[in-house]
N, C-alpha and C. Protein backbone atom coordinates (compact mmCIF):
# COMPACT_ATOMS: atom_id res chain seq x y z
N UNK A 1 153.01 75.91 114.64
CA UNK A 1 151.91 75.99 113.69
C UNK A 1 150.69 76.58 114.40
N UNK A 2 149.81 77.16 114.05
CA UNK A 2 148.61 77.83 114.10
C UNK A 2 147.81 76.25 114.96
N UNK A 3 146.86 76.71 116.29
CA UNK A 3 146.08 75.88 116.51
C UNK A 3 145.04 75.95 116.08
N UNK A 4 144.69 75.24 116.03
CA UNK A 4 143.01 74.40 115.13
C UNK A 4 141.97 75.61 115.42
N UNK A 5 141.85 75.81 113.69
CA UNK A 5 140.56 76.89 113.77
C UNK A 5 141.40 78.01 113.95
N UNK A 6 142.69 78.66 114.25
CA UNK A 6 142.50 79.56 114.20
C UNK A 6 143.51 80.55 113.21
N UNK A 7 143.18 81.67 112.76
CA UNK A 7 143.40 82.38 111.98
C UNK A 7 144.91 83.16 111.65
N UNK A 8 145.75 83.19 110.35
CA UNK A 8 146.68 84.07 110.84
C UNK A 8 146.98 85.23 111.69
N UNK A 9 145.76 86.08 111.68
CA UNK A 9 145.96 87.31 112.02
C UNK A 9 145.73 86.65 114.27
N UNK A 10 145.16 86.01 114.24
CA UNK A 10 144.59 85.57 115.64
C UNK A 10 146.08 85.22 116.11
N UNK A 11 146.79 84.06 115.11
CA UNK A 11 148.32 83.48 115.86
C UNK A 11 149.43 84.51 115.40
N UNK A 12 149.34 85.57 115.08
CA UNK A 12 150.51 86.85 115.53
C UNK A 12 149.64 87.77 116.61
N UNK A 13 148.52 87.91 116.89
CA UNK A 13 148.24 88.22 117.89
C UNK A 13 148.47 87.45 119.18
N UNK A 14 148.53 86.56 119.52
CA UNK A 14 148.78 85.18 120.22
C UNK A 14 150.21 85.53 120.15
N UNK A 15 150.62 85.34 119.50
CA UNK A 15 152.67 85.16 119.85
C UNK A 15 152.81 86.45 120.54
N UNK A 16 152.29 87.71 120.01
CA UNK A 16 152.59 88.79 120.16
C UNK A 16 152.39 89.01 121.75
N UNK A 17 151.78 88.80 122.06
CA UNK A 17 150.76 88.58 123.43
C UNK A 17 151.79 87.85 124.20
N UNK A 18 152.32 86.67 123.96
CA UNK A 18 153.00 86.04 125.50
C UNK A 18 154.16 86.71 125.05
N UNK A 19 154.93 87.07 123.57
CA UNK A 19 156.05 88.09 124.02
C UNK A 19 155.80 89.13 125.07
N UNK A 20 154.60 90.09 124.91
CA UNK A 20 154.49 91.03 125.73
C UNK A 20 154.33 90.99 127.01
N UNK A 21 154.20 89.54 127.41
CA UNK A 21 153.40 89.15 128.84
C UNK A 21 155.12 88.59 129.49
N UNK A 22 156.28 88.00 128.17
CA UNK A 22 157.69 87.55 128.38
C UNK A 22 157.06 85.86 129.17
N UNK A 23 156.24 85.58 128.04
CA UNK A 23 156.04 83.90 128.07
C UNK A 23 156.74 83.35 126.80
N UNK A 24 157.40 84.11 125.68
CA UNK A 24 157.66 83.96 124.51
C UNK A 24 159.06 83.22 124.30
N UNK A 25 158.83 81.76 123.58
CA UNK A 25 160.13 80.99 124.34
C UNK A 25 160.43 80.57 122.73
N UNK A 26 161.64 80.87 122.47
CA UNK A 26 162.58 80.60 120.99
C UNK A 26 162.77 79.22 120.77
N UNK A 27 162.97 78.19 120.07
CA UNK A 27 163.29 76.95 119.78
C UNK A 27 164.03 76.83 120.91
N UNK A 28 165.03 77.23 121.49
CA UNK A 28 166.07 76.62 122.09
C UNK A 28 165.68 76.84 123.69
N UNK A 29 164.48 77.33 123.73
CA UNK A 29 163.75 77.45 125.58
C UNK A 29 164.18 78.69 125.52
N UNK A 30 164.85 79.54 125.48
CA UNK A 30 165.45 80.45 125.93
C UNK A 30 164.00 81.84 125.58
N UNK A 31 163.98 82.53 126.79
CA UNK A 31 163.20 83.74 126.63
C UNK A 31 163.54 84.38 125.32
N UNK A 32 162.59 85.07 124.27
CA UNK A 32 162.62 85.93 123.41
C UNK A 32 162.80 87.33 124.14
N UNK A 33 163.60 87.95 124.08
CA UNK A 33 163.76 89.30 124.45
C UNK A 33 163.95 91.05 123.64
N UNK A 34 164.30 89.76 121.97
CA UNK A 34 163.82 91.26 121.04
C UNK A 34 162.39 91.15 120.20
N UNK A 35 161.98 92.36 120.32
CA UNK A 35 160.58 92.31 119.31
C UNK A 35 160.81 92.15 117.70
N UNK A 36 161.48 92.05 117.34
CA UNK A 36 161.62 91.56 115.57
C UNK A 36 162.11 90.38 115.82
N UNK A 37 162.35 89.49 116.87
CA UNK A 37 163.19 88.20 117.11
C UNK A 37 161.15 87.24 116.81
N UNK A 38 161.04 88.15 117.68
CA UNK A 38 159.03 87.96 118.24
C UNK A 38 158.26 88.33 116.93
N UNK A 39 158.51 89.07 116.30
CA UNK A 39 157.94 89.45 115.14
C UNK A 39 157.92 88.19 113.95
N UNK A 40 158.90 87.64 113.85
CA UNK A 40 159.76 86.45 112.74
C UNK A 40 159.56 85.22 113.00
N UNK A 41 159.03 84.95 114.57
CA UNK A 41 158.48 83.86 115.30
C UNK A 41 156.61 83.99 114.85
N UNK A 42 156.21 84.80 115.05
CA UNK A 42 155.15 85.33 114.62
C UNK A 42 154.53 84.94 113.12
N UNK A 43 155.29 85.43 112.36
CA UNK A 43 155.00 85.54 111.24
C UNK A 43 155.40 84.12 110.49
N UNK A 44 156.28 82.96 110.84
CA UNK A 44 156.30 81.99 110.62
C UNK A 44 155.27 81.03 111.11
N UNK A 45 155.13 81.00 112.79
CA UNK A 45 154.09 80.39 113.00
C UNK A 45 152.57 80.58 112.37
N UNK A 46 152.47 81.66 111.62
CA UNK A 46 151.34 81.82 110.88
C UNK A 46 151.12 81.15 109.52
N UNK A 47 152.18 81.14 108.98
CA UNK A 47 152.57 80.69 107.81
C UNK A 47 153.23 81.73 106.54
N UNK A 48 153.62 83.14 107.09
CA UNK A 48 153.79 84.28 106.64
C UNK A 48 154.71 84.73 106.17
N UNK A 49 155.40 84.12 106.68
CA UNK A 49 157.06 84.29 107.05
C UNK A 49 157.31 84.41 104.54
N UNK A 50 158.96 85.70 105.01
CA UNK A 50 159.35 85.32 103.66
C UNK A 50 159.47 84.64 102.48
N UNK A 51 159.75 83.54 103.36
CA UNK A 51 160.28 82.62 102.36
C UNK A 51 159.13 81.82 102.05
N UNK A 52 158.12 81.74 102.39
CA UNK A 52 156.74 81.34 102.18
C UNK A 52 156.00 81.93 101.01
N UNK A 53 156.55 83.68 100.83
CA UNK A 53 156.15 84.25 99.98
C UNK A 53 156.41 84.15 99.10
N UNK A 54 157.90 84.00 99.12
CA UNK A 54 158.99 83.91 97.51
C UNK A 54 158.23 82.84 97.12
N UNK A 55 157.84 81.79 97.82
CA UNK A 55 158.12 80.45 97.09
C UNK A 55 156.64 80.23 96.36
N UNK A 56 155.62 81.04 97.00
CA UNK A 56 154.54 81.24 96.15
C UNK A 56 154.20 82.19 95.04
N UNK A 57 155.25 83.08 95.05
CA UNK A 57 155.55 84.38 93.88
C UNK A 57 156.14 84.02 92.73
N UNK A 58 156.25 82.28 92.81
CA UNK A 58 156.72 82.07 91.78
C UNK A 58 155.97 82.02 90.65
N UNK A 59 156.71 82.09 89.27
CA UNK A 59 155.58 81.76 87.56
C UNK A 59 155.51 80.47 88.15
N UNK A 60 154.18 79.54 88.03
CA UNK A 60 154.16 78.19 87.98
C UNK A 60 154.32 77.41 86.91
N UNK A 61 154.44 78.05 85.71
CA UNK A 61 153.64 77.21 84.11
C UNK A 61 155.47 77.33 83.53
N UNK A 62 156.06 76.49 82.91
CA UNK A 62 157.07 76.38 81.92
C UNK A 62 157.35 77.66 81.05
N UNK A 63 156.04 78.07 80.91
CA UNK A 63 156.37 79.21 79.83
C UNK A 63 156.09 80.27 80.55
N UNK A 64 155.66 80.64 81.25
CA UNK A 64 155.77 81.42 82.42
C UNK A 64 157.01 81.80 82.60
N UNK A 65 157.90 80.88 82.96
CA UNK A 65 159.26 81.08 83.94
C UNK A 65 160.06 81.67 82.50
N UNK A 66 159.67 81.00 81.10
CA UNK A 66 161.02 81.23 80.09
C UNK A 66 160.72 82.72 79.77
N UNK A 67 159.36 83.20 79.65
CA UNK A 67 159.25 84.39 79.19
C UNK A 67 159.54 85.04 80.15
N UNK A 68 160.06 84.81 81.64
CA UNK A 68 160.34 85.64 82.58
C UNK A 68 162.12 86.31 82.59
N UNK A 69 162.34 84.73 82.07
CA UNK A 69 163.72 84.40 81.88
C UNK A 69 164.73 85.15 80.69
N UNK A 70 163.61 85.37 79.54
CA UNK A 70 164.08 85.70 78.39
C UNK A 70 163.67 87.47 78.03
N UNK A 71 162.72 88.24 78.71
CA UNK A 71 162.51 89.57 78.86
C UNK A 71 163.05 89.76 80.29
N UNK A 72 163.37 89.20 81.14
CA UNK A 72 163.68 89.79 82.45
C UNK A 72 162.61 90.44 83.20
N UNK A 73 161.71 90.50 82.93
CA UNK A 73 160.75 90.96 84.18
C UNK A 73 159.53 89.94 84.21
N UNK A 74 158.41 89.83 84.76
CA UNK A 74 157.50 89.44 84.62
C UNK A 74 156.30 89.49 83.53
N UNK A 75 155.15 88.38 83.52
CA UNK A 75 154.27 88.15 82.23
C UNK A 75 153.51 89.40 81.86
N UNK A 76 153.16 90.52 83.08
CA UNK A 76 152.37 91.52 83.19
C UNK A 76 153.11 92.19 81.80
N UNK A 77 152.00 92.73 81.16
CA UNK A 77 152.27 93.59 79.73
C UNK A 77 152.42 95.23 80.69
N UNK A 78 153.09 96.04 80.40
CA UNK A 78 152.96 97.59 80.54
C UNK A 78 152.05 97.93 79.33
């Protein structure tokens, strides 16, 4: 997680940084040695990560989701 006070963009700079320096250590201790391994470490510890996104891209409201459900695309009118 991000330390106190500081910013997404600050903690992928920070990860990015001891990858580059090869202080960058994966759950399991083991050195990070690819940069999209470092990238995905990055972007989670920020709070950034994919699946963070999906899960906020969601319709929130009941009728939201049915009219999404029942035209297939989203509430936005063309």
């Amino acid at each position: 997680m991000p330390k106190s006070g500081e910013s997404k963009d600050e903690t992928v700079e920070r990860v990015m940084h001891e990858y580059k320096a090869g202080e960058l250590k994966s759950s399991s201790g083991d050195k990070v040695k690819n940069r999209k391994q470092a990238v995905a470490i990055a972007l989670s510890e920020s709070g950034q990560s994919k699946a963070d996104t999906k899960a906020k891209a969601k319709p929130h409201s009941a009728h939201a989701r049915a009219k999404q459900r029942d035209h297939g695309h989203s509430s936005r009118h063309h």
